[in-house]
N, C-alpha and C. Protein backbone atom coordinates (compact mmCIF):
# COMPACT_ATOMS: atom_id res chain seq x y z
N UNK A 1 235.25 293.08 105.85
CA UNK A 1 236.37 292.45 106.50
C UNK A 1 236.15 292.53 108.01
N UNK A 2 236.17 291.51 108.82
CA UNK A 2 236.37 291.16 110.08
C UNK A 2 237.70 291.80 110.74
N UNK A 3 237.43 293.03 111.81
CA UNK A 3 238.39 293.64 112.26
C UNK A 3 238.72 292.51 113.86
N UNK A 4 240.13 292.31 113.84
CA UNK A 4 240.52 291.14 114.86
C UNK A 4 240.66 292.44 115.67
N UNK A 5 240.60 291.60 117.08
CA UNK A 5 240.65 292.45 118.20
C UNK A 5 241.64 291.83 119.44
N UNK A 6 243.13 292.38 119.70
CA UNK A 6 243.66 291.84 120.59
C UNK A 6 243.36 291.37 121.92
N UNK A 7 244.24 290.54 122.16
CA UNK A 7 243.58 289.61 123.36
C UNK A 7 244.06 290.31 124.52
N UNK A 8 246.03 289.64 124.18
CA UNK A 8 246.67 289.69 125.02
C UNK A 8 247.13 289.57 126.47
N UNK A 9 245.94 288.46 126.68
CA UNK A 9 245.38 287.90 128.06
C UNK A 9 247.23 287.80 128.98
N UNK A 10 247.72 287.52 128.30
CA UNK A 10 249.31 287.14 129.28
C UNK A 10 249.63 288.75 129.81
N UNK A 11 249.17 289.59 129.63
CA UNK A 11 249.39 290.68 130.19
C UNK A 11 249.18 290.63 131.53
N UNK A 12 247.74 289.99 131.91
CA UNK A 12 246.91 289.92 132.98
C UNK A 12 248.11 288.60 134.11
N UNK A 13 248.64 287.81 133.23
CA UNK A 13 249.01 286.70 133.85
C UNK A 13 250.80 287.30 134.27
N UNK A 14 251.39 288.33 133.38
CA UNK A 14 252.16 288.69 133.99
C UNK A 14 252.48 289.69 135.09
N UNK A 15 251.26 290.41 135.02
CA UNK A 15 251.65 291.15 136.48
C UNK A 15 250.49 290.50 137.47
N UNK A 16 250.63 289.52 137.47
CA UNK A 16 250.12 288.55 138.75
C UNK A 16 251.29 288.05 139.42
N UNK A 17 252.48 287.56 138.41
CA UNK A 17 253.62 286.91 138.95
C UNK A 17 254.85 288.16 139.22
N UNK A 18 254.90 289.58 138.60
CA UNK A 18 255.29 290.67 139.02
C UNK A 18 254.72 290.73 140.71
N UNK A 19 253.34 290.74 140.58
CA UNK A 19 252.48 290.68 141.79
C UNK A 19 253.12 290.07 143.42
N UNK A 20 253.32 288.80 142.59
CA UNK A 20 253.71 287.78 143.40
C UNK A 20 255.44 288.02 143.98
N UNK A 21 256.14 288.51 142.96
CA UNK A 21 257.88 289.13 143.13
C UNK A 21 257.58 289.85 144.37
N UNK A 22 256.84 291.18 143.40
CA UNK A 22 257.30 292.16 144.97
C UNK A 22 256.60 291.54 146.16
N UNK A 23 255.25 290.74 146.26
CA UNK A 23 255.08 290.80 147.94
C UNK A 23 256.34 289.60 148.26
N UNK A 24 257.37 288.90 148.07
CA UNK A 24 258.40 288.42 148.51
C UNK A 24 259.71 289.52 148.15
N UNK A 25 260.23 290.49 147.87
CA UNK A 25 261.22 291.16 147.47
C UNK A 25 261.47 291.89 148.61
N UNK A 26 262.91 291.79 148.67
CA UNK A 26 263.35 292.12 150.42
C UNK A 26 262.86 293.51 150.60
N UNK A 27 262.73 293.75 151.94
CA UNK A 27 262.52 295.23 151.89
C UNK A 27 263.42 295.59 153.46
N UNK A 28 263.52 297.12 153.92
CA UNK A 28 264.10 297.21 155.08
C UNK A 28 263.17 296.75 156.36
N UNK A 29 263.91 296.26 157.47
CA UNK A 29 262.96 295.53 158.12
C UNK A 29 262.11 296.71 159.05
N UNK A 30 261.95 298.00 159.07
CA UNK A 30 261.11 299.08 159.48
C UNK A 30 260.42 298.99 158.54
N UNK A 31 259.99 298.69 156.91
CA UNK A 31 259.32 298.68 156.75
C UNK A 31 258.26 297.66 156.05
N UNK A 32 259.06 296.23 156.46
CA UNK A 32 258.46 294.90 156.50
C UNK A 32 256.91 295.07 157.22
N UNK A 33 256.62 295.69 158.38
CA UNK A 33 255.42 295.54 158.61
C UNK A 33 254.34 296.12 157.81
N UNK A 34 254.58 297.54 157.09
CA UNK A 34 253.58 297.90 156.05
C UNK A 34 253.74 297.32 154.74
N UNK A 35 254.25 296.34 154.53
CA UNK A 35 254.43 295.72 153.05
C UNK A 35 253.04 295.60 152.28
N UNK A 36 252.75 296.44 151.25
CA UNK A 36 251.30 296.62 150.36
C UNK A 36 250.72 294.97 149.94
N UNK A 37 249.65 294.84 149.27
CA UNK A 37 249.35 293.77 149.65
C UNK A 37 249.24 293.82 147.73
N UNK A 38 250.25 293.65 147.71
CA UNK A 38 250.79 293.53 145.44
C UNK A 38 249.97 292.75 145.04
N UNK A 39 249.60 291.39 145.37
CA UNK A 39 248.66 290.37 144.87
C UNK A 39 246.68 290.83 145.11
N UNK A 40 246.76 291.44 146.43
CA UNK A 40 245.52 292.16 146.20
C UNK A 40 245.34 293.15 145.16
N UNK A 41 245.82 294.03 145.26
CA UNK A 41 246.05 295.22 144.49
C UNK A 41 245.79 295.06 143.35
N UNK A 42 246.46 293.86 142.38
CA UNK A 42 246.48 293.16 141.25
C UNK A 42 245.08 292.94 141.00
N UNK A 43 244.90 292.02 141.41
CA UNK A 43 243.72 291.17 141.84
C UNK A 43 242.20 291.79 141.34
N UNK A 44 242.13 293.38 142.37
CA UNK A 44 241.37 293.53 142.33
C UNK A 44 241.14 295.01 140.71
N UNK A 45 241.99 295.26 140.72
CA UNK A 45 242.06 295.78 139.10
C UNK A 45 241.73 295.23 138.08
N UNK A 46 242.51 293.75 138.10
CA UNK A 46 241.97 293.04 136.87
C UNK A 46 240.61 292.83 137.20
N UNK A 47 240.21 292.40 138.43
CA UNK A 47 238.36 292.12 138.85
C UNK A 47 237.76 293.22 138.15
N UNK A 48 237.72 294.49 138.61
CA UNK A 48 237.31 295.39 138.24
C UNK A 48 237.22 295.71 137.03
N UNK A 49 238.54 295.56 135.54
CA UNK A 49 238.42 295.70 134.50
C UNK A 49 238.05 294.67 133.74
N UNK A 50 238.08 293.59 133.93
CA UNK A 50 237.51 291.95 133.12
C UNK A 50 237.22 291.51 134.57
N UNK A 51 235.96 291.58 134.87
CA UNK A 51 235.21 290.31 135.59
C UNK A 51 234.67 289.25 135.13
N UNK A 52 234.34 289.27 133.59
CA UNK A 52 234.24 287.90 132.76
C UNK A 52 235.53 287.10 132.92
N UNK A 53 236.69 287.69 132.94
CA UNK A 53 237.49 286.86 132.77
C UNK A 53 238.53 286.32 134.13
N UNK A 54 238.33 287.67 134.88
CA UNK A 54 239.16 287.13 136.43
C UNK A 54 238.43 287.53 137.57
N UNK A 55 238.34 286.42 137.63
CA UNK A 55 237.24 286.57 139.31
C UNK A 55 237.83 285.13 140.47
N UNK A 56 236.76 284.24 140.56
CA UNK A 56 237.25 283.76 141.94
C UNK A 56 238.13 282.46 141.74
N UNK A 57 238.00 281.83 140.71
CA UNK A 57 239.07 280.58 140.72
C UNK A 57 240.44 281.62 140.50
N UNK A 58 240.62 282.69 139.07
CA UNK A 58 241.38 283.43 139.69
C UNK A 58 242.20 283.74 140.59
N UNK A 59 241.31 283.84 141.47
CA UNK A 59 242.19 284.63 142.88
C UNK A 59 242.47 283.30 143.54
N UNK A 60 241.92 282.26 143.45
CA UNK A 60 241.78 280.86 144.09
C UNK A 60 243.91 280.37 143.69
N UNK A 61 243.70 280.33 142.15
CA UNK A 61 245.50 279.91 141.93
C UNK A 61 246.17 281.10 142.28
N UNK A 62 245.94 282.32 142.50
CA UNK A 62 246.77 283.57 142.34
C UNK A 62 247.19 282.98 144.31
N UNK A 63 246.11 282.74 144.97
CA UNK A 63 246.21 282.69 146.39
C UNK A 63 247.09 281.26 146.90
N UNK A 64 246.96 279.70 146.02
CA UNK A 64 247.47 278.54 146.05
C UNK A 64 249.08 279.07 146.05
N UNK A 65 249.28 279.92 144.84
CA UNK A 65 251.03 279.72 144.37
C UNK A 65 251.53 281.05 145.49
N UNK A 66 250.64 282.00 145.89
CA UNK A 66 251.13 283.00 147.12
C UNK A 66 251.70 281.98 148.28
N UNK A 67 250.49 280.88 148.78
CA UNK A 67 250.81 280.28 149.66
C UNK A 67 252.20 278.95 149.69
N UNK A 68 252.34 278.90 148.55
CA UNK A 68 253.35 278.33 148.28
C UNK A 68 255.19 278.87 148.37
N UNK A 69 254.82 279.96 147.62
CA UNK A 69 255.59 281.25 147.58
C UNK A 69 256.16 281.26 148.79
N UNK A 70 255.29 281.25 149.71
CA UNK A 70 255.87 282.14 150.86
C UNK A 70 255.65 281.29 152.05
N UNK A 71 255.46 280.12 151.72
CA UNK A 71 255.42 278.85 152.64
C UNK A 71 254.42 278.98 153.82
N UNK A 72 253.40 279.41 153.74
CA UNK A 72 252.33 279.51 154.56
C UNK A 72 251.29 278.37 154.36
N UNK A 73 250.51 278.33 155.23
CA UNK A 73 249.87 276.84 155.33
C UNK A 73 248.93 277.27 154.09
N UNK A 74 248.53 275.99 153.76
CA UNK A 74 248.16 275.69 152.26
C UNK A 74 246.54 276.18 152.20
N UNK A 75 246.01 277.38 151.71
CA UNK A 75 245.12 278.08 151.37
C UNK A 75 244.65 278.63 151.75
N UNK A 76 245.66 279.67 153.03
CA UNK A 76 245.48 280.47 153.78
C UNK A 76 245.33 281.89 152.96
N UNK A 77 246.48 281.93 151.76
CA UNK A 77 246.17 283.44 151.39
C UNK A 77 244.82 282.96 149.85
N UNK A 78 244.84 282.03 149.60
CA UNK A 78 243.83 281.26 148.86
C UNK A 78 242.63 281.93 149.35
N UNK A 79 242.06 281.89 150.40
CA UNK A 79 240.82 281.77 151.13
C UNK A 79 240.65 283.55 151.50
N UNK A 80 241.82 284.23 151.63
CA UNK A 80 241.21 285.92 151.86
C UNK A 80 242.19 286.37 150.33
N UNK A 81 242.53 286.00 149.39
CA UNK A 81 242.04 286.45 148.03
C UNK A 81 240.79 286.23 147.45
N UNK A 82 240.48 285.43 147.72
CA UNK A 82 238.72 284.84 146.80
C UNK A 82 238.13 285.78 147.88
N UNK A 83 238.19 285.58 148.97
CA UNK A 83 237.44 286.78 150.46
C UNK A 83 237.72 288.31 149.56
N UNK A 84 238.25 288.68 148.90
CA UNK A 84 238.70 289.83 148.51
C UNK A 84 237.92 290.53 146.73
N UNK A 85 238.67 288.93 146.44
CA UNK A 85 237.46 289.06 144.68
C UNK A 85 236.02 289.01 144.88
N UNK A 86 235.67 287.89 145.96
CA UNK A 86 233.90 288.52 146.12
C UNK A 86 233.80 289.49 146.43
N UNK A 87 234.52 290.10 147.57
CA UNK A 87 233.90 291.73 147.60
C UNK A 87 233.62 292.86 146.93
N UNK A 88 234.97 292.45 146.29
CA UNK A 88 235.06 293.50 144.70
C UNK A 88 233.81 293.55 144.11
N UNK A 89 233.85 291.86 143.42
CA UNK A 89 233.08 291.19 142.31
C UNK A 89 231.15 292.15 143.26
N UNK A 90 230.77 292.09 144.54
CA UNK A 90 230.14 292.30 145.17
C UNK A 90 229.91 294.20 145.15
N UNK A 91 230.72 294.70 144.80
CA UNK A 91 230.36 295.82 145.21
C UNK A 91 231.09 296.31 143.78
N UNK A 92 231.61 295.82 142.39
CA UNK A 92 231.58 295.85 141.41
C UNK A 92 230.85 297.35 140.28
N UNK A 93 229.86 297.28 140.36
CA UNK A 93 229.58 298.56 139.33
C UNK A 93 229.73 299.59 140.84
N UNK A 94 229.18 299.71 141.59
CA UNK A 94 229.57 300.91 142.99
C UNK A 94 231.08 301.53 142.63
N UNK A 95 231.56 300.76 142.69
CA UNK A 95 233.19 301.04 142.92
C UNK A 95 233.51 301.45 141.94
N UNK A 96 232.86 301.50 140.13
CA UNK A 96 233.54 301.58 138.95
C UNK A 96 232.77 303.24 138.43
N UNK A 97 231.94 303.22 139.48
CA UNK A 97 231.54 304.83 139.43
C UNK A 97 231.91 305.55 140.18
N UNK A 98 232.43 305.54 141.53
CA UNK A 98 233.71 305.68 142.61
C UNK A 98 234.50 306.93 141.90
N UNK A 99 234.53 307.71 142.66
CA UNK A 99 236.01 308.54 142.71
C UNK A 99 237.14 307.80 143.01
N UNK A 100 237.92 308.08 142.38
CA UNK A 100 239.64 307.47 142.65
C UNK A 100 239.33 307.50 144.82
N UNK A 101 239.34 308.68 145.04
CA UNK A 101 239.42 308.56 147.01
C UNK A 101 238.59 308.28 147.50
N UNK A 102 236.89 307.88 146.81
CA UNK A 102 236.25 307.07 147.53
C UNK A 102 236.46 304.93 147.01
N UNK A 103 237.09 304.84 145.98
CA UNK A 103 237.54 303.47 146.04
C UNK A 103 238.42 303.21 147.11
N UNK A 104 239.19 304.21 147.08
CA UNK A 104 240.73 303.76 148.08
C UNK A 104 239.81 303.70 149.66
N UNK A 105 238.61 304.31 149.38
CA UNK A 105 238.70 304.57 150.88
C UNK A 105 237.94 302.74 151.25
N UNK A 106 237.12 302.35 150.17
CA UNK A 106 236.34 300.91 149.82
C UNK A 106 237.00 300.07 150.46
N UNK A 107 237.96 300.21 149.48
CA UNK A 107 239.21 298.93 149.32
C UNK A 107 240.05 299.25 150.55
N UNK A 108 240.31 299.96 151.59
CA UNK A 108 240.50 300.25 152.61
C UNK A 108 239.99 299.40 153.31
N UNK A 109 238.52 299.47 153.55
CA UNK A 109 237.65 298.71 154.09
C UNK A 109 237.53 297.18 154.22
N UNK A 110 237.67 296.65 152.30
CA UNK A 110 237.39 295.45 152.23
C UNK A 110 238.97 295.12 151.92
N UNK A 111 240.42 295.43 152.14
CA UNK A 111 241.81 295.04 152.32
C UNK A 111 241.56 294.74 154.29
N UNK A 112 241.03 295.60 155.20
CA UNK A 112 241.10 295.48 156.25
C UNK A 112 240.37 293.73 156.91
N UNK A 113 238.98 294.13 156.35
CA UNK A 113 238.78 292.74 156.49
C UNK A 113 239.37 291.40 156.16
N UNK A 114 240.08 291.72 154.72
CA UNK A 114 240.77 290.77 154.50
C UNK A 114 242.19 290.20 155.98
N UNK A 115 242.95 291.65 155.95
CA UNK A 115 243.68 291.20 157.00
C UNK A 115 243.28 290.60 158.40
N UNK A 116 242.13 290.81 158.90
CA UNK A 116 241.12 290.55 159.80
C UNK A 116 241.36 288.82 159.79
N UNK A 117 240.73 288.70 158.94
CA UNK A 117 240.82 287.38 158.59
C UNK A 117 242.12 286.79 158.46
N UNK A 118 242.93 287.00 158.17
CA UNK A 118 244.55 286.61 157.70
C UNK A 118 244.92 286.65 159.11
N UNK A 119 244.50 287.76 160.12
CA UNK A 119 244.92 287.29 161.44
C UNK A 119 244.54 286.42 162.63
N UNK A 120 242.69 286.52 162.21
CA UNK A 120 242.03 285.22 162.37
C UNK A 120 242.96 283.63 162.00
N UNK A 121 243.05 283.46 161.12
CA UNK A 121 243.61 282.36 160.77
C UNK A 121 245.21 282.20 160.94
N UNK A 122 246.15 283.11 161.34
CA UNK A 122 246.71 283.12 161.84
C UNK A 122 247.04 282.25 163.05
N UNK A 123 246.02 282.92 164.03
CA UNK A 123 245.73 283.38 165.43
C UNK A 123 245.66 281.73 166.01
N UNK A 124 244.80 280.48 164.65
CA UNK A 124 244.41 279.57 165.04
C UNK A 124 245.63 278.82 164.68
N UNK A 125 246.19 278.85 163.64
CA UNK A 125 247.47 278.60 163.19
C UNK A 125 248.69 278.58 164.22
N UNK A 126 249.05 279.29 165.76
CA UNK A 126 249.59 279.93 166.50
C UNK A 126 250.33 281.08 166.06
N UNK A 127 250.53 281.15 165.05
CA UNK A 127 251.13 282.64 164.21
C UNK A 127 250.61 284.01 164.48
N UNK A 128 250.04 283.89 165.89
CA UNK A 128 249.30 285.52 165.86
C UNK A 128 250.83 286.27 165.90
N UNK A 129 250.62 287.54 165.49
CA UNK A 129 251.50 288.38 165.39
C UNK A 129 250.94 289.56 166.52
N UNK A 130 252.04 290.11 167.68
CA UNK A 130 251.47 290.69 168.98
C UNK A 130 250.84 291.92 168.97
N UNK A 131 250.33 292.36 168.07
CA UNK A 131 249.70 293.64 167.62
C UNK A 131 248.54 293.90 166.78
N UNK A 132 248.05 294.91 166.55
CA UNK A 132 246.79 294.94 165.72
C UNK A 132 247.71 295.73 164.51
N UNK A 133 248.90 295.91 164.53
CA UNK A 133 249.62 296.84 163.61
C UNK A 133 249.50 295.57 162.09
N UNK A 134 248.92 294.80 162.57
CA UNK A 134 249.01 293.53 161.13
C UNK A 134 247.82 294.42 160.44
N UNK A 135 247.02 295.61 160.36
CA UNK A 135 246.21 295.80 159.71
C UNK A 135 247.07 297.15 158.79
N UNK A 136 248.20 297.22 159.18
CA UNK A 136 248.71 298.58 158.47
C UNK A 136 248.67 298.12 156.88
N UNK A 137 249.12 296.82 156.09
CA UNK A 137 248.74 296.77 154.66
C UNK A 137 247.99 297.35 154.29
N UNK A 138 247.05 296.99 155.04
CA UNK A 138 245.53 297.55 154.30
C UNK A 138 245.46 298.84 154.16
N UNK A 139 245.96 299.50 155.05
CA UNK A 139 246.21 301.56 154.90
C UNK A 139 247.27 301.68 153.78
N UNK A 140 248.57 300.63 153.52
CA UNK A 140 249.31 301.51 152.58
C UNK A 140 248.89 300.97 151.35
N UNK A 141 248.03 299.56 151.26
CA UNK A 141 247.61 299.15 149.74
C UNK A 141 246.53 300.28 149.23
N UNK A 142 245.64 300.88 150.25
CA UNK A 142 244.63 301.53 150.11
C UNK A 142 245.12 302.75 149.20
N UNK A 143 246.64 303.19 150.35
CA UNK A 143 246.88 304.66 149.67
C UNK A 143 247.79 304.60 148.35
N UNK A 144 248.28 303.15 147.93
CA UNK A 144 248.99 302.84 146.94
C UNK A 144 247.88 302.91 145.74
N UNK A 145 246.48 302.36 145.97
CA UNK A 145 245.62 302.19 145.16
C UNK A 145 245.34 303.11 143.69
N UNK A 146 245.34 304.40 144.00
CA UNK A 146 245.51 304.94 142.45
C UNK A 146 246.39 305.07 141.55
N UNK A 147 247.70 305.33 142.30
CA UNK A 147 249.08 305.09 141.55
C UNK A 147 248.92 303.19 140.54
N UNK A 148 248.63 302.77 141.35
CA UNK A 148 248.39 300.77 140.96
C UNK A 148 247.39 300.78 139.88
N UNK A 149 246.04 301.68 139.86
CA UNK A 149 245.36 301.41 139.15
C UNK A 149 245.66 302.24 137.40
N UNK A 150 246.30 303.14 137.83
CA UNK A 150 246.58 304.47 136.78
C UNK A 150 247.77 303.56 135.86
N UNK A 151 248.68 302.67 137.04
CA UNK A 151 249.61 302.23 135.75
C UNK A 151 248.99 300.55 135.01
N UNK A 152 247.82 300.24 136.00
CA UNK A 152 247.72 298.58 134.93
C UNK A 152 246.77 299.84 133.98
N UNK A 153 245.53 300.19 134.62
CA UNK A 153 245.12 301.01 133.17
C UNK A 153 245.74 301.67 132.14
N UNK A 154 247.01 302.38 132.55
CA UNK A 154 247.53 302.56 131.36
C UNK A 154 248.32 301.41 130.31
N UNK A 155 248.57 300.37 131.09
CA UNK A 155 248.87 299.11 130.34
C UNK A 155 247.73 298.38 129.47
N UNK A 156 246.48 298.47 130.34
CA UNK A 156 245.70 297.62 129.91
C UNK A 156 244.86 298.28 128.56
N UNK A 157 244.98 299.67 128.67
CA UNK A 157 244.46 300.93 127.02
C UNK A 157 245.34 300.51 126.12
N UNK A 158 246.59 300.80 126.60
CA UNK A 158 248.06 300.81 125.59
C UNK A 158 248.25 299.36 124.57
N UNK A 159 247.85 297.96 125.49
CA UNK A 159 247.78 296.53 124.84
C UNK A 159 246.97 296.04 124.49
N UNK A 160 245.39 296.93 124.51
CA UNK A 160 244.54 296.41 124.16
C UNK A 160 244.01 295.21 125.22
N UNK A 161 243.81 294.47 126.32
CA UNK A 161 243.74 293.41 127.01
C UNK A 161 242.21 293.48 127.15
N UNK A 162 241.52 292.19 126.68
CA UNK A 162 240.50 292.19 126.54
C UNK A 162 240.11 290.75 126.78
């Protein structure tokens, strides 16, 4: 007998749009400027645990409906999510042998660049924002990073997502 093996791929597709809630869900405005970067975070977990299955078109619609979301010019967060899944996808088995505090410290790295870029394009956009404090996401997604990964992994053991 052929043992079936759950899929449950909508797992993956619902905490993308969880993803997508909190980076719009009000917060106090002291701490609007460190707002974690939920759609990265996402993003790069599922990369990390199915890269057959979510990688850069992936991050390509995850980044289209962000930019929509949140009314930003059209494939701005498009262009440093896929900037974000190659890196992963790029530094991929490294990171999956990683200590929990040397990923965070990775993804530190490659969340910073991302914002780099997000302020780059900004900057050309006229939307610079008057500070370099636009890089604080990247410090609290970094330090959010094991708590984020401990609960999709425990989702993703518990449902089987494959």
């Amino acid at each position: 007998m052929v043992a079936r093996r759950s899929n449950n791929g909508w797992l993956v597709w619902l905490t993308f749009i969880l993803a997508m809630l909190l980076s719009v869900a009000p917060m106090p405005a002291f701490m609007e400027i460190g707002r974690p970067l939920w759609p990265a975070l996402v993003l790069t977990y599922w990369t990390l645990a199915l890269p057959q299955k979510v990688g850069m078109t992936t991050a390509w619609v995850i980044g289209i409906a962000q930019d929509v979301l949140n009314g930003t010019l059209l494939g701005q967060n498009a262009l440093v999510l896929t900037l974000i899944v190659f890196l992963v996808l790029a530094l991929h088995q490294r990171l999956r042998m990683f200590p929990m505090w040397q990923q965070s410290l990775v993804l530190l790295v490659v969340f910073g660049l991302a914002q780099l870029v997000q302020l780059w394009l900004n900057a050309l956009t006229g939307n610079r924002p008057p500070t370099l404090a636009f890089v604080l996401p990247a410090l609290v997604s970094a330090l959010l990073w094991p708590w984020v990964c401990a609960a999709l992994r425990g989702l993703h053991l518990r449902l089987n997502v494959n």
